[in-house]
C-alpha atoms as a PDB file:
ATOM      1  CA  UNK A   1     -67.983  18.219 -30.997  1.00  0.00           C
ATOM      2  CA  UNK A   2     -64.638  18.910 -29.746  1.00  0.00           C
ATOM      3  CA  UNK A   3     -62.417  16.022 -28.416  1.00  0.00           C
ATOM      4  CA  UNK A   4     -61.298  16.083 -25.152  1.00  0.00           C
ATOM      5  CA  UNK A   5     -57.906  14.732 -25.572  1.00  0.00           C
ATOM      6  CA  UNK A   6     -57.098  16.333 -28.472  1.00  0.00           C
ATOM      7  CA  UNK A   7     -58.159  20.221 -27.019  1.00  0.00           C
ATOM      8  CA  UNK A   8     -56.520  19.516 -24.222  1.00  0.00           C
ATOM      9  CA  UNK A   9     -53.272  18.410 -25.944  1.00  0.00           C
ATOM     10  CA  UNK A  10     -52.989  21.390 -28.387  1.00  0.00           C
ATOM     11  CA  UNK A  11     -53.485  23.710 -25.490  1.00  0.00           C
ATOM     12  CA  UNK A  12     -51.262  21.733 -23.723  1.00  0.00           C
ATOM     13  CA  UNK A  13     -48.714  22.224 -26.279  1.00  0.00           C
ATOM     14  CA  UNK A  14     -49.389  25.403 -26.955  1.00  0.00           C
ATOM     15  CA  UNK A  15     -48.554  26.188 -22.902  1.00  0.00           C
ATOM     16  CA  UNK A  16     -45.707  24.386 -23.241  1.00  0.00           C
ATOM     17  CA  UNK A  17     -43.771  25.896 -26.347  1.00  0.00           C
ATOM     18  CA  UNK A  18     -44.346  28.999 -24.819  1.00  0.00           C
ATOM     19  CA  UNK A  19     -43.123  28.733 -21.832  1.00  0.00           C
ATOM     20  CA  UNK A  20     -39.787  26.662 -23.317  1.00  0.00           C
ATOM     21  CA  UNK A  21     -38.982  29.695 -25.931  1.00  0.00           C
ATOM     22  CA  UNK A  22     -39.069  31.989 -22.700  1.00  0.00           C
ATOM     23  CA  UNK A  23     -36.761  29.499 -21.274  1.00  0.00           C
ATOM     24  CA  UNK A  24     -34.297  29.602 -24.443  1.00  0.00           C
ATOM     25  CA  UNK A  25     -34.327  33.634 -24.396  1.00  0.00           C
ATOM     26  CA  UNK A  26     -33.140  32.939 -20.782  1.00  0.00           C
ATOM     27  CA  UNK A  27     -30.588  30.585 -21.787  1.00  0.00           C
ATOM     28  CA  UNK A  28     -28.918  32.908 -24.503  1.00  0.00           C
ATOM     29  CA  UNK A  29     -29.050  35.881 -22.453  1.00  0.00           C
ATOM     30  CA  UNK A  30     -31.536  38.005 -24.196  1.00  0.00           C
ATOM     31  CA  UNK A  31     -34.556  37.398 -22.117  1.00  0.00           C
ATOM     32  CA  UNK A  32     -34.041  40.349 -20.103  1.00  0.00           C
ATOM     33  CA  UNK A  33     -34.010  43.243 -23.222  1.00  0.00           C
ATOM     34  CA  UNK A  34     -37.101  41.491 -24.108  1.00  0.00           C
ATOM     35  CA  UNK A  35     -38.735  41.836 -21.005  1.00  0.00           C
ATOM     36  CA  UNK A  36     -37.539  45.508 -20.794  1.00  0.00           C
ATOM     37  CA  UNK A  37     -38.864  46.052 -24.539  1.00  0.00           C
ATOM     38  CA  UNK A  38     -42.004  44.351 -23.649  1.00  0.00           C
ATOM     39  CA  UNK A  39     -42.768  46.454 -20.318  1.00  0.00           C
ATOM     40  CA  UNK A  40     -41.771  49.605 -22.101  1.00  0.00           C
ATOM     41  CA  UNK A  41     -44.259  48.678 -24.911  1.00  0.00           C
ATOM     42  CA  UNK A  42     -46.881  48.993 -22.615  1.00  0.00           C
ATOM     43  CA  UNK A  43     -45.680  51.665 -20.773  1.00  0.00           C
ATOM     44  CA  UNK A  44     -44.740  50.316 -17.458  1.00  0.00           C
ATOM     45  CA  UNK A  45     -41.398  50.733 -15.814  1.00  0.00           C
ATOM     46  CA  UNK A  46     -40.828  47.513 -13.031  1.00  0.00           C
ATOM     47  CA  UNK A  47     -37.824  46.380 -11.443  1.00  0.00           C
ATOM     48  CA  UNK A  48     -37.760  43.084 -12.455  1.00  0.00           C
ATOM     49  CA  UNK A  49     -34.434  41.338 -13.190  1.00  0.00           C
ATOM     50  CA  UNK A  50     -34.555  37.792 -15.168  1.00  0.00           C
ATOM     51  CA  UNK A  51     -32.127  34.973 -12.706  1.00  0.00           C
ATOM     52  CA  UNK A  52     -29.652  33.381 -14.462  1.00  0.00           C
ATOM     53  CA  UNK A  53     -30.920  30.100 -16.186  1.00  0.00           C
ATOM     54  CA  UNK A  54     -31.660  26.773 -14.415  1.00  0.00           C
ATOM     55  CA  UNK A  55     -32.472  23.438 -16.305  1.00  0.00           C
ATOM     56  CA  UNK A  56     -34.231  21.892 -13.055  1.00  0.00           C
ATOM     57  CA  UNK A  57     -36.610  25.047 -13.040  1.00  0.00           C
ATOM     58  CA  UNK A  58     -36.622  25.185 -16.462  1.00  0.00           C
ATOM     59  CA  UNK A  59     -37.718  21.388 -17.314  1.00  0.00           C
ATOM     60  CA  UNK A  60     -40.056  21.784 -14.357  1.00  0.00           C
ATOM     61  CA  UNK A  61     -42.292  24.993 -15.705  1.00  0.00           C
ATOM     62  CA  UNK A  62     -42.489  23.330 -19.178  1.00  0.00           C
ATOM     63  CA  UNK A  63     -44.067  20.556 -17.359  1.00  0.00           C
ATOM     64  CA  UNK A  64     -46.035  22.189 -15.137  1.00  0.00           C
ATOM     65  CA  UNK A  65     -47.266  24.417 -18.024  1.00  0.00           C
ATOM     66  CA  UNK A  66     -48.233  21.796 -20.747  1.00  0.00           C
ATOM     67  CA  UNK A  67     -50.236  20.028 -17.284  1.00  0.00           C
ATOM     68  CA  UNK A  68     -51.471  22.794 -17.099  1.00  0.00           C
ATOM     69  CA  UNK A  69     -52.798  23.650 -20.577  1.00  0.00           C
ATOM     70  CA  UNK A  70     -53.744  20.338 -20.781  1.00  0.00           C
ATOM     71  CA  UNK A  71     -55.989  20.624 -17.871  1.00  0.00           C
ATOM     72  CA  UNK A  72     -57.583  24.197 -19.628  1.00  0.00           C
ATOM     73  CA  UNK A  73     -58.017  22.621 -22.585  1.00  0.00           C
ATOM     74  CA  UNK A  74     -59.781  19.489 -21.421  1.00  0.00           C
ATOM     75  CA  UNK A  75     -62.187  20.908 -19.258  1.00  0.00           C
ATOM     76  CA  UNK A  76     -63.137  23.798 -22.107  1.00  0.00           C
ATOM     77  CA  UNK A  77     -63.725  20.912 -24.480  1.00  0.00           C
ATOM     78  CA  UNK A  78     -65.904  19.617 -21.808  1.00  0.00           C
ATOM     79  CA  UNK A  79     -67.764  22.648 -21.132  1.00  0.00           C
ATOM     80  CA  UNK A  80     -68.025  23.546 -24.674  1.00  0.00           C
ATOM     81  CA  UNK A  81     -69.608  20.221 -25.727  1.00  0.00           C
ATOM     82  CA  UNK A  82     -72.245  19.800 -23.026  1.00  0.00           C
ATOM     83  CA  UNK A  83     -73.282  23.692 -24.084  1.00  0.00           C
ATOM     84  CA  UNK A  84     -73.324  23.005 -27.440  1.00  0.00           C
ATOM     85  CA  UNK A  85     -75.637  19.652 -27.388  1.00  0.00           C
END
């Protein structure tokens, strides 16, 4: 049986770390060749151009994406438990 809290605060984290290392490449400056590295990777060729960095936004999609995973993770743990009884 999979805990509710716990699922959902792995995935949570998970979300989260993610979505704060995107935010540090973005900081530093290097988020953009890494965006360009990744697209070319898998062979597309998009004009997207990273903005410069903003804490406000920044704080506000690490929150938004640990609620997020959190929220994901919960209900799975849900889902998978009332399958698996």
């Amino acid at each position: 049986m999979l805990s509710t809290q716990k699922t959902g605060l792995a995935l949570g984290l998970f979300f989260a770390i993610m979505h704060a290392a995107w935010q540090a490449l973005v900081w530093v400056g290097s988020a953009q060749t890494y965006l360009n590295w990744i697209l070319q990777q898998h062979s597309l060729k998009m004009g997207v151009t990273v903005a410069a960095f903003n804490a406000t936004a920044a704080i506000t999609l690490v929150i938004v994406s640990f609620a997020t995973g959190y929220v994901f993770g919960w209900v799975f743990a849900l889902v998978w438990n009332r399958v698996r009884k």
